[in-house]
C-alpha atoms as a PDB file:
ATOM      1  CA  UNK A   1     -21.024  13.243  10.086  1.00  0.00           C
ATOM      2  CA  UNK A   2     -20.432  10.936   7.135  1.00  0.00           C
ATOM      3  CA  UNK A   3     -16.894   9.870   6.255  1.00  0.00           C
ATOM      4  CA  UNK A   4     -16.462   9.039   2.869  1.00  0.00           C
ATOM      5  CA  UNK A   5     -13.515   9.210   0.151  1.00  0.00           C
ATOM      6  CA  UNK A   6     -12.643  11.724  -2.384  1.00  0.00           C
ATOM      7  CA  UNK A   7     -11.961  10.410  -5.538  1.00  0.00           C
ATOM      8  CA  UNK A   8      -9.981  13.290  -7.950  1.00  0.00           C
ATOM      9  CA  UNK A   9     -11.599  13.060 -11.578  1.00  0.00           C
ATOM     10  CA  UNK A  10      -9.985  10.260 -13.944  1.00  0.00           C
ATOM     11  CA  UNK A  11      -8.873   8.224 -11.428  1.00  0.00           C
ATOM     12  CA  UNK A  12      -9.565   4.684 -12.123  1.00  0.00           C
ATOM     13  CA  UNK A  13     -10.520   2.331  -9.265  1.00  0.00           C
ATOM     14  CA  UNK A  14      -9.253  -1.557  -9.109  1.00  0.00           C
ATOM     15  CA  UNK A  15     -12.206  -4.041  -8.513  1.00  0.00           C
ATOM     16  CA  UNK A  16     -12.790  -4.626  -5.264  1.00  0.00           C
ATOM     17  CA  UNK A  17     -10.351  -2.449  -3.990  1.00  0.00           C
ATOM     18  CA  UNK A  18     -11.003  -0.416  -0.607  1.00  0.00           C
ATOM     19  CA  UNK A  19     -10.377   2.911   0.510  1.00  0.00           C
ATOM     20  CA  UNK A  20     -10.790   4.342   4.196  1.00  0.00           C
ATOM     21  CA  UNK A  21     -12.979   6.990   5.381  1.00  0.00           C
ATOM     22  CA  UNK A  22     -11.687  10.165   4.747  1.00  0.00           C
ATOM     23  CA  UNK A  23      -8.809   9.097   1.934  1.00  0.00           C
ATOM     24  CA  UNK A  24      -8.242  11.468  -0.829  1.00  0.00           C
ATOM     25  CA  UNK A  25      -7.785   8.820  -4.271  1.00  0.00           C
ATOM     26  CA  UNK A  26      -5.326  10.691  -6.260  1.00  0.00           C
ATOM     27  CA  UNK A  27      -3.611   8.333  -8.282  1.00  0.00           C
ATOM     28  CA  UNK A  28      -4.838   4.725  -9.796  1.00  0.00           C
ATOM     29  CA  UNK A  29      -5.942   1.762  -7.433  1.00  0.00           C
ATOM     30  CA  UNK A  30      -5.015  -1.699  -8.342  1.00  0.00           C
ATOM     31  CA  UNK A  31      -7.275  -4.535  -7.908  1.00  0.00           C
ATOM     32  CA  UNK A  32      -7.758  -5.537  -4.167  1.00  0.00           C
ATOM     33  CA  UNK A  33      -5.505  -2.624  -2.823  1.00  0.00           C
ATOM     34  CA  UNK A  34      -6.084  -1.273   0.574  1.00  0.00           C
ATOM     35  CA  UNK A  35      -5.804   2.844   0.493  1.00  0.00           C
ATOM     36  CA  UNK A  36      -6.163   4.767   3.147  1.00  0.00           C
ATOM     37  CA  UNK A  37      -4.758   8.617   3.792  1.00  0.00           C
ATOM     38  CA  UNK A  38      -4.410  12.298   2.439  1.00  0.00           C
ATOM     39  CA  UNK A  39      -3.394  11.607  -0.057  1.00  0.00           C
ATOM     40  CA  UNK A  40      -4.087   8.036   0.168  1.00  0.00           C
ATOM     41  CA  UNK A  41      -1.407   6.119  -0.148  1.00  0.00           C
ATOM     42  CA  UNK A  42      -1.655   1.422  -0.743  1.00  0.00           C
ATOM     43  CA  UNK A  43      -1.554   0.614   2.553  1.00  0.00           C
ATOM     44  CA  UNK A  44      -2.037  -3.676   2.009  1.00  0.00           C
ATOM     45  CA  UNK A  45      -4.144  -6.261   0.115  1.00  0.00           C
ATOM     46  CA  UNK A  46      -7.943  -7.777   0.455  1.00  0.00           C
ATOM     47  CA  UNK A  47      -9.223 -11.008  -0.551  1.00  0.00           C
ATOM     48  CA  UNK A  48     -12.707 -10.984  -2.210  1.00  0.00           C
ATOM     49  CA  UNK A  49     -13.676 -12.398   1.246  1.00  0.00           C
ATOM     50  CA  UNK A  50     -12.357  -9.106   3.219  1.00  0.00           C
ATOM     51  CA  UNK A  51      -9.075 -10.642   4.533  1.00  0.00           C
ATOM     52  CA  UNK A  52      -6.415  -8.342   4.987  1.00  0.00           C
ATOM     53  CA  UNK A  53      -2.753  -8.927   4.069  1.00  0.00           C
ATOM     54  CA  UNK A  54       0.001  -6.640   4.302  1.00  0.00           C
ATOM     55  CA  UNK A  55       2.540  -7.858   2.339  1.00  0.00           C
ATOM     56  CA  UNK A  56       2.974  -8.639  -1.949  1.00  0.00           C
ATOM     57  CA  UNK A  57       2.599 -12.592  -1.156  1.00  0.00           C
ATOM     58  CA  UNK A  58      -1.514 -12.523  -2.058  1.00  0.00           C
ATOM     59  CA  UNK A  59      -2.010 -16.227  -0.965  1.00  0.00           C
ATOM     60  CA  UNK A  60      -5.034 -16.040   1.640  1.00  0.00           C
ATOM     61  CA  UNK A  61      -6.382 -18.555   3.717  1.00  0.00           C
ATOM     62  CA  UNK A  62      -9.818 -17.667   4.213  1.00  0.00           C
ATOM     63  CA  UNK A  63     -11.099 -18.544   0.513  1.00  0.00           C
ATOM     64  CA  UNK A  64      -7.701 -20.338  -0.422  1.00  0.00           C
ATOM     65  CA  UNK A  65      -7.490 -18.147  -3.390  1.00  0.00           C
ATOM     66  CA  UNK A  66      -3.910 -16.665  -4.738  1.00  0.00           C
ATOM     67  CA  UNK A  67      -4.086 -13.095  -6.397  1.00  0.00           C
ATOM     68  CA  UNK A  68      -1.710 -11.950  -9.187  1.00  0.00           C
ATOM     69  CA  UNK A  69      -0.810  -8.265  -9.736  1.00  0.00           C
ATOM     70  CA  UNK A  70       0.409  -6.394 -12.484  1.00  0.00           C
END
């Protein structure tokens, strides 16, 4: 069985955000947001490299890069 995400019509998706298997994208996703759930709900943050953070801080280690949102 595939698991993929349902994305309701005129949502608009964030670059390189992610979504888990099985979400349900109701609402707008910011850049690099995490989503995961029914509905899906921001859940953290990923670097362009695929490392996870959880809280608003957006400094990463792996590619030394800081994010800005908004």
């Amino acid at each position: 069985m595939e698991r993929i995400a349902t994305v309701i019509c005129g949502t608009t998706i964030g670059a390189w955000a992610f979504s888990a298997a099985g979400a349900v994208i109701r609402y707008d996703v910011p850049v690099y947001a995490i989503m995961a759930g029914v509905p899906a709900k921001q859940i953290g943050w990923m670097c362009l490299w695929g490392e996870k953070h959880d809280d608003n801080t957006l400094s990463f280690e792996f590619c030394h890069r800081k994010y800005v949102t908004g």
